[in-house]
C-alpha atoms as a PDB file:
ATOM      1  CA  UNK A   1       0.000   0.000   0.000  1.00  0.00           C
ATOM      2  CA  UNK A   2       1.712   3.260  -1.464  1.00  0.00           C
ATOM      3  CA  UNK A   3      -0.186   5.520   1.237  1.00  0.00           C
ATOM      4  CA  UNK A   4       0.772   3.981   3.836  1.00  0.00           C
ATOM      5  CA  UNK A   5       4.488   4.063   2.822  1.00  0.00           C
ATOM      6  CA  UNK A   6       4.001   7.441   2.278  1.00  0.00           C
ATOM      7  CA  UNK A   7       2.124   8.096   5.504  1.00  0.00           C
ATOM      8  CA  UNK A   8       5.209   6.163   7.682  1.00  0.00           C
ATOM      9  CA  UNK A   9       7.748   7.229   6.531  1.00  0.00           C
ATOM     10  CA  UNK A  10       6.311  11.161   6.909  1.00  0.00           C
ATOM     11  CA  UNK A  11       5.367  10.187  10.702  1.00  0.00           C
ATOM     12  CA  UNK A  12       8.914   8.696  11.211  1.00  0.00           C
ATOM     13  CA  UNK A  13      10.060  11.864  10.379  1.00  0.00           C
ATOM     14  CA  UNK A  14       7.829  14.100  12.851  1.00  0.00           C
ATOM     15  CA  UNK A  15       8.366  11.409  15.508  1.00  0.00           C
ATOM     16  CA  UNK A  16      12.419  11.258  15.452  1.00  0.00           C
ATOM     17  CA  UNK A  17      12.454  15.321  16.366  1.00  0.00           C
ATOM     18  CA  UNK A  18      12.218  15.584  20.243  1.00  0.00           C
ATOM     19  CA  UNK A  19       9.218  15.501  21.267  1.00  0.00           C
ATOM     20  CA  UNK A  20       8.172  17.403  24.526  1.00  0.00           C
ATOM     21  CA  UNK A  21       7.523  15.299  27.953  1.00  0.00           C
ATOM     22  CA  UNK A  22       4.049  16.037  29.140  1.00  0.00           C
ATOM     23  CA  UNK A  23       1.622  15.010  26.358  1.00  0.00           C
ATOM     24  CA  UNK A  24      -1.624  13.444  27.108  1.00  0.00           C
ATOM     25  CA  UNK A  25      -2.756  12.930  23.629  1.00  0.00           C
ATOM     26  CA  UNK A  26      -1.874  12.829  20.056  1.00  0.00           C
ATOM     27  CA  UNK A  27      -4.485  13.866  17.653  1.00  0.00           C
ATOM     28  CA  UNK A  28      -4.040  13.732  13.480  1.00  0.00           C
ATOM     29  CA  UNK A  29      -5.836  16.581  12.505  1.00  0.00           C
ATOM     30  CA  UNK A  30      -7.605  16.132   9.419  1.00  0.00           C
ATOM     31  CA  UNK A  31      -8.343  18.517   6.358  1.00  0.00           C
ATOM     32  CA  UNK A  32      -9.774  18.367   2.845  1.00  0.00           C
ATOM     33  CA  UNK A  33      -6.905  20.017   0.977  1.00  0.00           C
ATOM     34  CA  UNK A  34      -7.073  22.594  -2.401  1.00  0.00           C
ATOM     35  CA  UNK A  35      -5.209  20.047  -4.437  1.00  0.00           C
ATOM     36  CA  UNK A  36      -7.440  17.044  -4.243  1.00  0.00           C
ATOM     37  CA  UNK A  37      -5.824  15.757  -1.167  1.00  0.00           C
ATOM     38  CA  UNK A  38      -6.392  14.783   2.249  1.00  0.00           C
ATOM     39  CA  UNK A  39      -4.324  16.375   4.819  1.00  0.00           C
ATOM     40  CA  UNK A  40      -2.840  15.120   7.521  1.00  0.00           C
ATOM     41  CA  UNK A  41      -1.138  17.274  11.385  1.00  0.00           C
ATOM     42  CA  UNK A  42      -0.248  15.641  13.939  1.00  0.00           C
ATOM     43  CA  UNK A  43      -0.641  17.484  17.374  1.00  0.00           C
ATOM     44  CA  UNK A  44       0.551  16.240  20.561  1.00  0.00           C
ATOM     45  CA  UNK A  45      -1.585  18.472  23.688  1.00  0.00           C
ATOM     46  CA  UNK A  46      -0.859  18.735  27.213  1.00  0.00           C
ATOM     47  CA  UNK A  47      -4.393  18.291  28.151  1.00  0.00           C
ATOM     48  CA  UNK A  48      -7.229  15.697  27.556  1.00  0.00           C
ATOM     49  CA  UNK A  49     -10.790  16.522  28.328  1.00  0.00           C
ATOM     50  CA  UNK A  50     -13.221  13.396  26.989  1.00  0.00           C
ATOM     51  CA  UNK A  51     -15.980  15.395  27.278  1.00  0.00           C
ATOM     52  CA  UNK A  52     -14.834  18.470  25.390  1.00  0.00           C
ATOM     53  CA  UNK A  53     -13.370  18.050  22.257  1.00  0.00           C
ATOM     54  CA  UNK A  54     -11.635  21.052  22.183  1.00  0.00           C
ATOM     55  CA  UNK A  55      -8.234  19.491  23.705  1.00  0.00           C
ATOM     56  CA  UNK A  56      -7.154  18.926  20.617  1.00  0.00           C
ATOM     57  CA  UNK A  57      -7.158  22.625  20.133  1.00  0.00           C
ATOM     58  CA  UNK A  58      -4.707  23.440  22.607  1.00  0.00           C
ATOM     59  CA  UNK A  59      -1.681  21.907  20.497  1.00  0.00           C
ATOM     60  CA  UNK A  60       1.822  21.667  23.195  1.00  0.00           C
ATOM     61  CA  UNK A  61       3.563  20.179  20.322  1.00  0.00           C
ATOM     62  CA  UNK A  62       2.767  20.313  16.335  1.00  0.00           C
ATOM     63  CA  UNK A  63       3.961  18.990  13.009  1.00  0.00           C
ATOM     64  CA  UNK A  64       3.263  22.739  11.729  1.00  0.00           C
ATOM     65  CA  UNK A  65       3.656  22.948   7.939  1.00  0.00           C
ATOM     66  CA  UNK A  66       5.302  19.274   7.781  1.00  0.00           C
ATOM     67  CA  UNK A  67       1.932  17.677   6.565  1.00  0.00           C
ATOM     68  CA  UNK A  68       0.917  14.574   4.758  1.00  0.00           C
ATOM     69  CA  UNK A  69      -0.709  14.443   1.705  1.00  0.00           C
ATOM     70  CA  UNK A  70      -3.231  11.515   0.678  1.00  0.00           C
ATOM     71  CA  UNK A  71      -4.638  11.779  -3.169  1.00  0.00           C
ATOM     72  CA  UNK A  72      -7.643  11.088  -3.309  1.00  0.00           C
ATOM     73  CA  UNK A  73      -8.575   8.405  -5.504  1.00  0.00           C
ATOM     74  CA  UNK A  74     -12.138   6.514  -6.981  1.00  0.00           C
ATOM     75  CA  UNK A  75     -11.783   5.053  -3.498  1.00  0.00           C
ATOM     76  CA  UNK A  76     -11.413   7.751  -1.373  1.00  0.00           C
ATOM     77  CA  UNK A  77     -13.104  10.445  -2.651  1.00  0.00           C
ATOM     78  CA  UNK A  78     -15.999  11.704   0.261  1.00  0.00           C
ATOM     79  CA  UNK A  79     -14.835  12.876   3.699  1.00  0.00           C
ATOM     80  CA  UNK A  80     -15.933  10.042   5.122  1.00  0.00           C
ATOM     81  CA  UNK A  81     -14.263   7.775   2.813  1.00  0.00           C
ATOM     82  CA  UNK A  82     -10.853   9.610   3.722  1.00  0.00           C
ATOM     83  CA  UNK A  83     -11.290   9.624   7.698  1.00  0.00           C
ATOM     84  CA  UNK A  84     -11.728   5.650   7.077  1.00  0.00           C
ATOM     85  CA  UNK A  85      -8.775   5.222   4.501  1.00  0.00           C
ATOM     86  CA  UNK A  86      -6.458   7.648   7.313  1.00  0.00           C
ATOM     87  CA  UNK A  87      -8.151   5.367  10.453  1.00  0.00           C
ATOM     88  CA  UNK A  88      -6.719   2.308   8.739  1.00  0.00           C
ATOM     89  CA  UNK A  89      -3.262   4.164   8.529  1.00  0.00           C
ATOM     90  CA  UNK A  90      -3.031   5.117  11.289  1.00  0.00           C
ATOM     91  CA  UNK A  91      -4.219   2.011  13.387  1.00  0.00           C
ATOM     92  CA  UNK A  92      -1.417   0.028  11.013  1.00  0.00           C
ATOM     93  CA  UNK A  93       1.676   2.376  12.002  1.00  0.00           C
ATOM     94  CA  UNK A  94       0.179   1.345  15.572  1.00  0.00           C
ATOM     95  CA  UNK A  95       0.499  -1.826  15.219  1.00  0.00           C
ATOM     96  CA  UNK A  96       3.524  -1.872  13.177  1.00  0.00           C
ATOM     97  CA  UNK A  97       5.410   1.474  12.983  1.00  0.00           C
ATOM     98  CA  UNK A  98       8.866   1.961  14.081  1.00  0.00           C
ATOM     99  CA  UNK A  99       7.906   5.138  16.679  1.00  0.00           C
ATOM    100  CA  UNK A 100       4.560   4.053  17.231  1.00  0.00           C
ATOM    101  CA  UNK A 101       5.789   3.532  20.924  1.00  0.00           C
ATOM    102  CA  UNK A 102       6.306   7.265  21.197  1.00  0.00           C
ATOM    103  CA  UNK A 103       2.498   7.865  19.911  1.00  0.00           C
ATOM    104  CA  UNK A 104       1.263   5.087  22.966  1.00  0.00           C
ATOM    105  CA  UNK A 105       2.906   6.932  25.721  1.00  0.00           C
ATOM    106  CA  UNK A 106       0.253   9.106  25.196  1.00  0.00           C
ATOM    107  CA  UNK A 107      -3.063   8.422  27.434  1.00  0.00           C
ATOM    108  CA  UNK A 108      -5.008   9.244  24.040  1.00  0.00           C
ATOM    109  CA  UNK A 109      -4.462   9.277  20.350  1.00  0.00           C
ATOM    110  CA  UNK A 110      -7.327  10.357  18.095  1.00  0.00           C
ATOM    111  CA  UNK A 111      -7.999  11.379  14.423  1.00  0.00           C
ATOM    112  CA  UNK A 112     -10.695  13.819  13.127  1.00  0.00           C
ATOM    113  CA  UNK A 113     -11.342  16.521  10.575  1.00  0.00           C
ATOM    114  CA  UNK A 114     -10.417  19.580  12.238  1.00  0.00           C
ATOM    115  CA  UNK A 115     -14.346  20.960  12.201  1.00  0.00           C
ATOM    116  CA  UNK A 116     -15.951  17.745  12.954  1.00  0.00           C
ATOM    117  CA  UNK A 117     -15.461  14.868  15.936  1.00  0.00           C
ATOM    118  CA  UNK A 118     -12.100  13.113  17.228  1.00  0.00           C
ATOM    119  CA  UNK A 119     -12.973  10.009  17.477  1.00  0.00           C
ATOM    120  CA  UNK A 120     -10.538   7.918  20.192  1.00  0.00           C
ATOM    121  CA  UNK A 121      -7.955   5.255  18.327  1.00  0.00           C
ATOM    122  CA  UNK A 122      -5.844   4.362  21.663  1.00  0.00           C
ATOM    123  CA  UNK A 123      -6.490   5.135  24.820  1.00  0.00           C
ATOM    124  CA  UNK A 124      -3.914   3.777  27.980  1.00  0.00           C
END
């Protein structure tokens, strides 16, 4: 799977930088780029607040401009479609990515389109 080859080896990058001590959750913010992409942030917070989902506002640490960009394809083409295709990334560099022990010392990692839900991938 090219995307996810792409989508590793981009999170590699972001996750050999030091990363601050004191996150509480990771969130890949989502967005629906100009170039008929999916865009991908990755945000580390300092706070955690299940019932407000604005924690994943308050960014400690950030991937800034370093984003990833998905194509969208026949596959992949409505928002949903992309949040799916991204879950399945991201779950898979879980399981099998070389940092992905950096990600789970998190309490929380979620994914969502910036204006729309997180919805929780990991929790401790």
């Amino acid at each position: 799977m090219e995307n996810y080859r792409l989508f590793s080896n981009w999170l590699n990058k972001i996750l050999e930088q030091d990363i601050p001590v004191g996150i509480k959750a990771f969130n890949f913010n989502l967005y629906e780029g100009s170039d008929d992409t999916y865009d991908i942030q990755l945000i580390g917070s300092e706070e955690f607040d299940e019932n407000d989902s604005d924690w994943a506002c308050t960014d400690y640490f950030n991937s800034e401009e370093d984003i990833c960009y998905i194509k969208r394809t026949e596959d992949i083409q409505h928002w949903e479609e992309g949040l799916n295709h991204i879950t399945m990334l991201v779950e898979r560099y879980l399981k099998d990515g070389e940092y992905a022990y950096i990600l789970k010392s998190a309490s929380v990692i979620g994914i969502g389109f910036v204006d729309g839900d997180i919805n929780i991938l990991f929790r401790t």
